[in-house]
PDB file of N, CA and C in Angstrom:
ATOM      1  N   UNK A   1      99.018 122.420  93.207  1.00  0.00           N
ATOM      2  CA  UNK A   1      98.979 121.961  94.583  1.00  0.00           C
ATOM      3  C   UNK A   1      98.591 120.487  94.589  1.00  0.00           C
ATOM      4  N   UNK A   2      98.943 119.811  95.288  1.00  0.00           N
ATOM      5  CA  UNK A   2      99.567 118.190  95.895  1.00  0.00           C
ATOM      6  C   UNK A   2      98.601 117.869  97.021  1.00  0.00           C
ATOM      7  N   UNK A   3      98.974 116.386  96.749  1.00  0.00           N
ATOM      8  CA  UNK A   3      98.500 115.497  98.324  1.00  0.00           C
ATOM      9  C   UNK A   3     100.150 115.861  98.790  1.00  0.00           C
ATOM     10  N   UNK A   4     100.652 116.549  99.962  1.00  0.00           N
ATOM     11  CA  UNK A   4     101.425 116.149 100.741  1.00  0.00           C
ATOM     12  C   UNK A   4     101.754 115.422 101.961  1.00  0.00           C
ATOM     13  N   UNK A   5     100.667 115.139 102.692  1.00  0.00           N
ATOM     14  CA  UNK A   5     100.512 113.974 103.721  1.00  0.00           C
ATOM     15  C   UNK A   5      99.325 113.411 103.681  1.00  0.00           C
ATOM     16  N   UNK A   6      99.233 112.013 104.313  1.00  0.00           N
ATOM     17  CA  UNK A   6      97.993 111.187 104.487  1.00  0.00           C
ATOM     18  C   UNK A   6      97.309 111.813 105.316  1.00  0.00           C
ATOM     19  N   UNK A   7      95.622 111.663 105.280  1.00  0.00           N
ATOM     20  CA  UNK A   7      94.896 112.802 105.871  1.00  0.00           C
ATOM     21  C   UNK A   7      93.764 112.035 105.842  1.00  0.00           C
ATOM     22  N   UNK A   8      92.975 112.140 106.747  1.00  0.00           N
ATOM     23  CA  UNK A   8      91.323 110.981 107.220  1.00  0.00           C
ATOM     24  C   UNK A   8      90.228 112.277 107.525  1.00  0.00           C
ATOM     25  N   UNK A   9      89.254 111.513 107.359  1.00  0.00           N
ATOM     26  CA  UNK A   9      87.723 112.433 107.387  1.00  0.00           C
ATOM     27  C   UNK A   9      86.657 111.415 107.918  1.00  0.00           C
ATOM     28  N   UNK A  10      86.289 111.508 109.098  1.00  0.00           N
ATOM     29  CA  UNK A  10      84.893 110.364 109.099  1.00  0.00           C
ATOM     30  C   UNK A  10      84.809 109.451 110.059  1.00  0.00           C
ATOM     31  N   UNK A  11      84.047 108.898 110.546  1.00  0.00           N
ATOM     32  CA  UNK A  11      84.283 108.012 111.352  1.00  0.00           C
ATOM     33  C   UNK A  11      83.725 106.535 110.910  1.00  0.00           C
ATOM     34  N   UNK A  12      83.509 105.248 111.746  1.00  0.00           N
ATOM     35  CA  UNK A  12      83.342 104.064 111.579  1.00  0.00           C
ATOM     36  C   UNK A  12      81.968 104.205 112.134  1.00  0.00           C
ATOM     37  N   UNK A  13      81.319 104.838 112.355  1.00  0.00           N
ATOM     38  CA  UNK A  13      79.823 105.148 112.786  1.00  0.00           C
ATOM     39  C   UNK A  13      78.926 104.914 111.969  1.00  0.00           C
ATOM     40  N   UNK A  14      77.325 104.357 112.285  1.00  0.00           N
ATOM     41  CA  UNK A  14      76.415 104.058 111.303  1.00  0.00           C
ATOM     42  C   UNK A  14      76.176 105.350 110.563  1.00  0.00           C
ATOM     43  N   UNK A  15      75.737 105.073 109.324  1.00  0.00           N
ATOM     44  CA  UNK A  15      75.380 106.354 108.449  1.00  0.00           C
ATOM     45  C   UNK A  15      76.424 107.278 108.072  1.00  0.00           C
ATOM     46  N   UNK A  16      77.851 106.732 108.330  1.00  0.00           N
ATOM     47  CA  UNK A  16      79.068 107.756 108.316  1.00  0.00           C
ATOM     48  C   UNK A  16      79.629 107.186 107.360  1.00  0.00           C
ATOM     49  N   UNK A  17      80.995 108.245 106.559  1.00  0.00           N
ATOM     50  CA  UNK A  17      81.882 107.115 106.010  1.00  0.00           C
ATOM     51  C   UNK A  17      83.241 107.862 106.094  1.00  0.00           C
ATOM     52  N   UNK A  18      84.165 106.749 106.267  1.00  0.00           N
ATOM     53  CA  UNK A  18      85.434 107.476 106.807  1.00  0.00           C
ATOM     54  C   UNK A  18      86.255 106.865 105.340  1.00  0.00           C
ATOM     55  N   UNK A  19      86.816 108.248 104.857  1.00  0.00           N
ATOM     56  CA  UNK A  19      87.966 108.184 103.673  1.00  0.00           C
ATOM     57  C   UNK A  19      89.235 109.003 104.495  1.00  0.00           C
ATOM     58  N   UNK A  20      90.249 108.216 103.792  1.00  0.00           N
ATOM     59  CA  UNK A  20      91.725 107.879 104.133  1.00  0.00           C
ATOM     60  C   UNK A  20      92.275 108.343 102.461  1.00  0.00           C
ATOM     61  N   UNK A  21      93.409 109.869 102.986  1.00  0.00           N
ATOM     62  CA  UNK A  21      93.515 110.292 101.268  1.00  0.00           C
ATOM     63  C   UNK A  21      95.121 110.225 101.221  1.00  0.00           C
ATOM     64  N   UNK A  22      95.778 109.759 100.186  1.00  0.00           N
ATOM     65  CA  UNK A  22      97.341 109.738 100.323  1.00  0.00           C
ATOM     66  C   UNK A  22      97.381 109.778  99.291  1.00  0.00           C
ATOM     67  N   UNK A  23      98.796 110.380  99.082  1.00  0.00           N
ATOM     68  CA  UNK A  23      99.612 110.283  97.462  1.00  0.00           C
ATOM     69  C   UNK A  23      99.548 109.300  97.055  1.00  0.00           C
ATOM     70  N   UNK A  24      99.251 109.311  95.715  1.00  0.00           N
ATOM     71  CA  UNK A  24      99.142 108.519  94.883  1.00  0.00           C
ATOM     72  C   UNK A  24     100.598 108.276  93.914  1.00  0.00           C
ATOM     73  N   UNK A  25     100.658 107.412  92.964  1.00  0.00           N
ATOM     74  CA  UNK A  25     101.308 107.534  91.963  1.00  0.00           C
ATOM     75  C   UNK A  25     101.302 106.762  90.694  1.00  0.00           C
ATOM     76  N   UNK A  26      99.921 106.409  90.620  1.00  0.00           N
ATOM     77  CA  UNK A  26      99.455 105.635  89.624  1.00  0.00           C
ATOM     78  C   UNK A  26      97.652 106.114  89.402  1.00  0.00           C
ATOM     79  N   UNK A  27      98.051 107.121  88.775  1.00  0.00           N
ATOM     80  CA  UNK A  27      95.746 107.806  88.620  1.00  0.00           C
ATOM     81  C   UNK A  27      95.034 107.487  90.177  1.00  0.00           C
ATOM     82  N   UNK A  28      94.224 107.763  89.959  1.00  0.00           N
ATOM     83  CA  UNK A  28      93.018 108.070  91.168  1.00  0.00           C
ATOM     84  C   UNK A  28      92.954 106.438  91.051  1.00  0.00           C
ATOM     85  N   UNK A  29      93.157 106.325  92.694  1.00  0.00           N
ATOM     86  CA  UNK A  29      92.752 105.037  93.048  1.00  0.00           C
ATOM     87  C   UNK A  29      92.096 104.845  93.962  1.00  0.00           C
ATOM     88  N   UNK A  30      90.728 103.904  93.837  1.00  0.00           N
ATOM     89  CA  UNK A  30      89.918 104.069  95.392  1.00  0.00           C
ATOM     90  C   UNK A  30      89.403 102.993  95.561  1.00  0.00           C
ATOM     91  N   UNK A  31      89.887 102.513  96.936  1.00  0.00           N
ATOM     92  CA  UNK A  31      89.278 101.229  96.999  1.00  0.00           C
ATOM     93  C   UNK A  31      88.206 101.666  98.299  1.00  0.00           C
ATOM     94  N   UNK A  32      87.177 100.733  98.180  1.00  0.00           N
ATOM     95  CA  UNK A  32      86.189 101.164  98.932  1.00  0.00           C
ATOM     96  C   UNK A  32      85.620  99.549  99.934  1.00  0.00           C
ATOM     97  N   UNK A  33      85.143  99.910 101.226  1.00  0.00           N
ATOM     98  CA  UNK A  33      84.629  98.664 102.122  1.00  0.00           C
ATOM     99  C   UNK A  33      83.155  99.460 102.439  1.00  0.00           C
ATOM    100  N   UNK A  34      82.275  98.098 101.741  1.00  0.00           N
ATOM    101  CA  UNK A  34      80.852  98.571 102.293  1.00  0.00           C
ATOM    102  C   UNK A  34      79.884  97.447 102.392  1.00  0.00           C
ATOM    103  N   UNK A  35      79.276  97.635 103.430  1.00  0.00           N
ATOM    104  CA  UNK A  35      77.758  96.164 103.374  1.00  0.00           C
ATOM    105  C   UNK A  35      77.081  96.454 102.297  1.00  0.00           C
ATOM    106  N   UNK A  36      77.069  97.909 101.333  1.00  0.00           N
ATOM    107  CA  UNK A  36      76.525  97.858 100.314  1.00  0.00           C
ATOM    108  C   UNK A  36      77.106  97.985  98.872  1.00  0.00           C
ATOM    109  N   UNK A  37      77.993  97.816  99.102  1.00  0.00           N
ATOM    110  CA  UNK A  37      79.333  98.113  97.636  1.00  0.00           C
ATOM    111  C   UNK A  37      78.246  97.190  96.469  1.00  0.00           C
ATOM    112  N   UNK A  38      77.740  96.053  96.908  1.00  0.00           N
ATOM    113  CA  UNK A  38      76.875  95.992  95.004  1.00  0.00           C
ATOM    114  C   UNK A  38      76.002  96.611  94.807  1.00  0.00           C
ATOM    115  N   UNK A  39      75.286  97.219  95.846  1.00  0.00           N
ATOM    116  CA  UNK A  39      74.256  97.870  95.537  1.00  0.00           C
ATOM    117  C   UNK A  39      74.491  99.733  94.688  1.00  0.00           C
ATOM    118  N   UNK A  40      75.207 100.473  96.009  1.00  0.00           N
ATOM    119  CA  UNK A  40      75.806 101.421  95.488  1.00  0.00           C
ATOM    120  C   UNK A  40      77.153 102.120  95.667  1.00  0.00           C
ATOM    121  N   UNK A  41      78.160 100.630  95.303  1.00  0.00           N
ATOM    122  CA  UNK A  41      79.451 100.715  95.307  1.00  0.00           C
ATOM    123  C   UNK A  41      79.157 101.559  94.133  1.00  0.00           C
ATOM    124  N   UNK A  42      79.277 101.558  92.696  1.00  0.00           N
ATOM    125  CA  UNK A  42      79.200 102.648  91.955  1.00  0.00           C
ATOM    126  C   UNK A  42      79.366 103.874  91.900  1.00  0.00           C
ATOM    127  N   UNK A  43      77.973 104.290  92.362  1.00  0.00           N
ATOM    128  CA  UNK A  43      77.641 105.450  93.261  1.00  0.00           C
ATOM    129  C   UNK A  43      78.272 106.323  94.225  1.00  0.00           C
ATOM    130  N   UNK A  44      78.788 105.730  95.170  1.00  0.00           N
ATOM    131  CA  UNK A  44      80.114 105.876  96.257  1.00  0.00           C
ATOM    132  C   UNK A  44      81.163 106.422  95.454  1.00  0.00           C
ATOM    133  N   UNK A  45      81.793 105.547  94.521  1.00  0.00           N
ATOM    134  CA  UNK A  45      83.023 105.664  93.953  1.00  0.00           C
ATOM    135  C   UNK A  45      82.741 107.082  93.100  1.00  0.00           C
ATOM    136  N   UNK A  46      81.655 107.261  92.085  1.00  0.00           N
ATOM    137  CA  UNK A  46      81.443 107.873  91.379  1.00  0.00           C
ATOM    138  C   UNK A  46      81.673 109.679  92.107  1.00  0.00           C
ATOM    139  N   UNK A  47      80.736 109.394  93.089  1.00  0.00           N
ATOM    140  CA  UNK A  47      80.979 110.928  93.875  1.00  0.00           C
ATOM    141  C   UNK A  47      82.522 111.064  94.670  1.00  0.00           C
ATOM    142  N   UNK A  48      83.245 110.246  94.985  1.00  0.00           N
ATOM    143  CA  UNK A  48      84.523 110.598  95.164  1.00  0.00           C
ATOM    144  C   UNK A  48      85.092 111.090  94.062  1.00  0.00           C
ATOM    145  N   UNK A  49      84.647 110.289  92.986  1.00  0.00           N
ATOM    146  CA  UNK A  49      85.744 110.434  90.988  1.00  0.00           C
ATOM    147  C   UNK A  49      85.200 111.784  91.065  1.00  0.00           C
ATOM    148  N   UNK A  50      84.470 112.263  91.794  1.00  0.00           N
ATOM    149  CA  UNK A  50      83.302 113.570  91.219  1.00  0.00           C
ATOM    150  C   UNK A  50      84.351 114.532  91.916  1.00  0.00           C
ATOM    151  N   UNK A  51      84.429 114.484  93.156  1.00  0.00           N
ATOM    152  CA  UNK A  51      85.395 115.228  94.273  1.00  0.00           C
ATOM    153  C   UNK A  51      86.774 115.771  93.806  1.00  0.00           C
ATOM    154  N   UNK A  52      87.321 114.526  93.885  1.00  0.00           N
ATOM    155  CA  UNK A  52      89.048 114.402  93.676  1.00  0.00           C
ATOM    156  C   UNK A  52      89.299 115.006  91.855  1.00  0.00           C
ATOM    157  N   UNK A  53      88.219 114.700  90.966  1.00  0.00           N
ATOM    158  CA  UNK A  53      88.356 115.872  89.751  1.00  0.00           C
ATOM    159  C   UNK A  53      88.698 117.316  90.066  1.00  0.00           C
ATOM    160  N   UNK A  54      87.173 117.902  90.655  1.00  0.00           N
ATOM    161  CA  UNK A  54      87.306 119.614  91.020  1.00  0.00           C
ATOM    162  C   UNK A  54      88.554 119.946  91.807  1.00  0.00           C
ATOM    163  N   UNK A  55      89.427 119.201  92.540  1.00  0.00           N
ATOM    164  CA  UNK A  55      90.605 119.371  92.938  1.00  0.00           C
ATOM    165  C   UNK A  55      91.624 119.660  92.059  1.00  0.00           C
ATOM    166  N   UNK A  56      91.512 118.890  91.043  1.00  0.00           N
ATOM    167  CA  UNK A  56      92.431 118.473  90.145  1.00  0.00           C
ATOM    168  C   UNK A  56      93.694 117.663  90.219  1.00  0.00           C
ATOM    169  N   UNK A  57      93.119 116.453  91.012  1.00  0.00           N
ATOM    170  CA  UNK A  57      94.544 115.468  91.849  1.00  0.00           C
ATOM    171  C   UNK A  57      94.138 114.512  90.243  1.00  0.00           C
ATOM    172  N   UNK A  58      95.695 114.288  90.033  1.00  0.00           N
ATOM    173  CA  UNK A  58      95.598 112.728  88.934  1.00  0.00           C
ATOM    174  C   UNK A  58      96.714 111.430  89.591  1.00  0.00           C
ATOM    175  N   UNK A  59      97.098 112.111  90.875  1.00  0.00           N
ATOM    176  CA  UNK A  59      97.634 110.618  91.428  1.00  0.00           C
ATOM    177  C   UNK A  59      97.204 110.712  92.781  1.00  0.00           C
ATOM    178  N   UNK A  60      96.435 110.111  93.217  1.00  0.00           N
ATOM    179  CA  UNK A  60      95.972 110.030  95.047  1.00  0.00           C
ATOM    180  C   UNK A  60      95.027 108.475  95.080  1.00  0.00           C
ATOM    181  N   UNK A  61      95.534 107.927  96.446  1.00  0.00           N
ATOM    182  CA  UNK A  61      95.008 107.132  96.603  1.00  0.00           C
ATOM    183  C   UNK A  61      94.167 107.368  97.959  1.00  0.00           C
ATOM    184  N   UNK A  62      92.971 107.045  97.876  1.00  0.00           N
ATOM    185  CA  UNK A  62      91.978 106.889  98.678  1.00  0.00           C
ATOM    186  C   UNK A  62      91.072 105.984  99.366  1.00  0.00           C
ATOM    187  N   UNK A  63      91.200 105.498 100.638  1.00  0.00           N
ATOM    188  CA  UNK A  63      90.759 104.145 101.296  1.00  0.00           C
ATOM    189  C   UNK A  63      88.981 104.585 101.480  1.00  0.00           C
ATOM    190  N   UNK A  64      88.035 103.812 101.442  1.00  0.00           N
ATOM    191  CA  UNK A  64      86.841 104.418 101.890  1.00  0.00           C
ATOM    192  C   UNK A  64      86.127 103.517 102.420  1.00  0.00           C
ATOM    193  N   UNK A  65      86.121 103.582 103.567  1.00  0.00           N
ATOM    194  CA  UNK A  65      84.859 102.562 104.153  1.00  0.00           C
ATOM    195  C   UNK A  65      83.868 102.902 104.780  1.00  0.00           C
ATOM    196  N   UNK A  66      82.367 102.589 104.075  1.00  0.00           N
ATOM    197  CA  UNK A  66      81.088 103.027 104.069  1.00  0.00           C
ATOM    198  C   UNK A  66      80.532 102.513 105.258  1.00  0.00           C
ATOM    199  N   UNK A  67      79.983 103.352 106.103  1.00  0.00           N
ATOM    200  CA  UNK A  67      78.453 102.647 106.679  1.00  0.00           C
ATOM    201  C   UNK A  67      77.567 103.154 107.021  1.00  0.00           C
ATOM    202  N   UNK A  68      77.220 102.960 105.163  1.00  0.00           N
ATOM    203  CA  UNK A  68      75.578 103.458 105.079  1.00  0.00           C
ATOM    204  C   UNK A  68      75.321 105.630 104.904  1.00  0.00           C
ATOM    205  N   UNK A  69      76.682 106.236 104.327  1.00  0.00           N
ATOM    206  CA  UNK A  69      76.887 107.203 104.424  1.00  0.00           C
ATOM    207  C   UNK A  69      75.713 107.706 103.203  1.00  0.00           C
ATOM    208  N   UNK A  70      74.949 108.941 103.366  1.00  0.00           N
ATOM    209  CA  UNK A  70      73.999 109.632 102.081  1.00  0.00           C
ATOM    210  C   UNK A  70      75.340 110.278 101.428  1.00  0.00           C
ATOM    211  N   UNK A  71      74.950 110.952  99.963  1.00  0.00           N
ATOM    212  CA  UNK A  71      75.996 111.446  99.036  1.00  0.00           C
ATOM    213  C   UNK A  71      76.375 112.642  99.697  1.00  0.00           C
ATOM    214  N   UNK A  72      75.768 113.240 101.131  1.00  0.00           N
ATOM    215  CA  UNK A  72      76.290 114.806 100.636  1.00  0.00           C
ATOM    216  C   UNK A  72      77.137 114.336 101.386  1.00  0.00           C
ATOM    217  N   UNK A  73      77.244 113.233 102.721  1.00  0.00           N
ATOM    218  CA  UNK A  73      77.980 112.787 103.992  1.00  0.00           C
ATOM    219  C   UNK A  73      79.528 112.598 103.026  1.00  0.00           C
ATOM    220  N   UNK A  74      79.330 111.939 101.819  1.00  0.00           N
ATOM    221  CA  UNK A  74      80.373 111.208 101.061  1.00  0.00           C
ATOM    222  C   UNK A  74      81.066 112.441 100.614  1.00  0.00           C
ATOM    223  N   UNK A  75      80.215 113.109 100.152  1.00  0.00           N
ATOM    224  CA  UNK A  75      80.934 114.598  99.464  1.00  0.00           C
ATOM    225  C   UNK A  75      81.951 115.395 100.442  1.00  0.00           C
ATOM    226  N   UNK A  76      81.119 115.668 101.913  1.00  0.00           N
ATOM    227  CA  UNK A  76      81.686 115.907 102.465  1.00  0.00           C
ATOM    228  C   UNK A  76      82.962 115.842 102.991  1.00  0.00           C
ATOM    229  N   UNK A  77      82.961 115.031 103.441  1.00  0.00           N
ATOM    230  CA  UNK A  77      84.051 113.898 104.007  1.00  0.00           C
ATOM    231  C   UNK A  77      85.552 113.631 103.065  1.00  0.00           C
ATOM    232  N   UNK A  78      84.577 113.422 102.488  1.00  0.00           N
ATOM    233  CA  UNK A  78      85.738 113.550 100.684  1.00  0.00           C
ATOM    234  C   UNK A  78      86.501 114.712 100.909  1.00  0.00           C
ATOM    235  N   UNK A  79      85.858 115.788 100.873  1.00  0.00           N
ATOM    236  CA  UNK A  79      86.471 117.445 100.601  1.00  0.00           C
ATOM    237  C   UNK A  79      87.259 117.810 101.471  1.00  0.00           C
ATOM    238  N   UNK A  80      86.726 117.294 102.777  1.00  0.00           N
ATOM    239  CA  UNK A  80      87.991 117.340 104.098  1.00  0.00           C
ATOM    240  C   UNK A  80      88.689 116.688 104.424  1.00  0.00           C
ATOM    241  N   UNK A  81      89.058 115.730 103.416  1.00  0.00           N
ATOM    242  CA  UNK A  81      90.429 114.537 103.668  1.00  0.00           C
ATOM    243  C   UNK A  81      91.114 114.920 102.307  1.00  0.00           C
ATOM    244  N   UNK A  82      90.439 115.344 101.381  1.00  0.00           N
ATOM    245  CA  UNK A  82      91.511 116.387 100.726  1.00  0.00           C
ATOM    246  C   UNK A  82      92.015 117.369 101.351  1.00  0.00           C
ATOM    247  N   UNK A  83      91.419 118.480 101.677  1.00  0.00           N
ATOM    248  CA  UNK A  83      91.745 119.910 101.755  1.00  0.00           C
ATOM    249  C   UNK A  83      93.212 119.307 103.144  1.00  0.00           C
ATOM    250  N   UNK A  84      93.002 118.284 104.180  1.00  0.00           N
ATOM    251  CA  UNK A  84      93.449 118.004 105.143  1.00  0.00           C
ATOM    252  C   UNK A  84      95.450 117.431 104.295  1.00  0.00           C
ATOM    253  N   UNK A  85      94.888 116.602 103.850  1.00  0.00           N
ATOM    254  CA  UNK A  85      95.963 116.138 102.953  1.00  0.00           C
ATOM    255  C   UNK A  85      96.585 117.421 102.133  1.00  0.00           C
ATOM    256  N   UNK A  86      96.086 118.169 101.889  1.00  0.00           N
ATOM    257  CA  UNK A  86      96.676 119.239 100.700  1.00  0.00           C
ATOM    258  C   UNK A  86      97.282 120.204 101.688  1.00  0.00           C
ATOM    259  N   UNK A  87      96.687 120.380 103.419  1.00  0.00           N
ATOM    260  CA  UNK A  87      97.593 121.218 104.415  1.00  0.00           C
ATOM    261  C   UNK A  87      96.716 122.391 103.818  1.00  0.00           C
ATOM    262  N   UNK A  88      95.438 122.338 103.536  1.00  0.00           N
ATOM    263  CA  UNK A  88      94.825 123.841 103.021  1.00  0.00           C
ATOM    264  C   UNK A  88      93.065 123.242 103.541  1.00  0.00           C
ATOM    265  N   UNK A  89      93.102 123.419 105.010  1.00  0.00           N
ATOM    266  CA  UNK A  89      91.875 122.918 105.615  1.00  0.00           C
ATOM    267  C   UNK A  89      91.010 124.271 106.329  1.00  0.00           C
ATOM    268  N   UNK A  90      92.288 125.030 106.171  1.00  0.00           N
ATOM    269  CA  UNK A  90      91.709 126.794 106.451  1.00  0.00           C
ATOM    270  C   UNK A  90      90.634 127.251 105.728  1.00  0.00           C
ATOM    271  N   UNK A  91      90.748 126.294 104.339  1.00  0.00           N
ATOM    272  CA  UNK A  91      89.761 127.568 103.334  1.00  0.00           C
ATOM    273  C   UNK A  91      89.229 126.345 102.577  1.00  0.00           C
ATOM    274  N   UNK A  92      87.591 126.402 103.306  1.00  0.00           N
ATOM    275  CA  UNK A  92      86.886 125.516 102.483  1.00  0.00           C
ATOM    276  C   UNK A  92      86.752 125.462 100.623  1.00  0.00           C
ATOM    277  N   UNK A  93      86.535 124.396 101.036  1.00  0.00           N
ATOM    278  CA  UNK A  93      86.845 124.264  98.997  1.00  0.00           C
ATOM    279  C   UNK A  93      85.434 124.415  98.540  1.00  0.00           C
ATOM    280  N   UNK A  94      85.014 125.460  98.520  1.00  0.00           N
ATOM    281  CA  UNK A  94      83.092 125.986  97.922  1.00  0.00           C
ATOM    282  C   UNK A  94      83.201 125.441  96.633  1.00  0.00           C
ATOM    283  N   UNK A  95      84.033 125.271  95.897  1.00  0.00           N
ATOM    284  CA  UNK A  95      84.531 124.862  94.374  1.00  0.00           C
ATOM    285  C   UNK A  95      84.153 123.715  94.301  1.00  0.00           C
ATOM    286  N   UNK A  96      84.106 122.735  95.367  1.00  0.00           N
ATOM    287  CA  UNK A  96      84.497 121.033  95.647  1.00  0.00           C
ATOM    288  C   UNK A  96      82.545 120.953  95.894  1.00  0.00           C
ATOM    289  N   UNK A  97      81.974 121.792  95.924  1.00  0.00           N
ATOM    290  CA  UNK A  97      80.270 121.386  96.659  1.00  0.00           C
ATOM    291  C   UNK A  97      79.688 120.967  95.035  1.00  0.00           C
TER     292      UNK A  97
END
């Protein structure tokens, strides 16, 4: 199972973070916008790389712009702009926690 359409999770709200998930076709790609990307751009990226693994996607591209989101907000958010994109938003991904 596939990214078959572009699919969003999140909003532009403080403490939120909104990811944007689309087919890919060149490995996991994620570009990320944050007031804190040096601090824990890393971090951010790392728990998406963490996400989009347990899926098992190796081409999706993913937009992410932070503000000020905690990891589970990121996790979250993550899991439902997959499952949204994959057209399988019926059945939470307990696999993806």
């Amino acid at each position: 199972m596939g990214i078959n359409k572009t699919a969003m999770d999140g909003t532009l709200e403080s403490s939120d973070i909104q990811i944007t998930v689309s087919k890919g076709t060149d490995g996991v790609q994620i570009s990320l916008e944050s007031d804190v990307k040096k601090r824990f751009g890393d971090d951010i990226i790392a728990t998406i790389k963490e996400v989009v693994k347990k899926f098992g996607l190796d081409n999706v591209n993913i937009k992410a712009v932070d503000q000020g989101a905690l990891d589970c907000v990121i996790r979250a958010r993550t899991i439902t702009a997959i499952q949204r994109a994959m057209d399988n938003s019926e059945q939470p991904a307990r696999e993806a926690l």
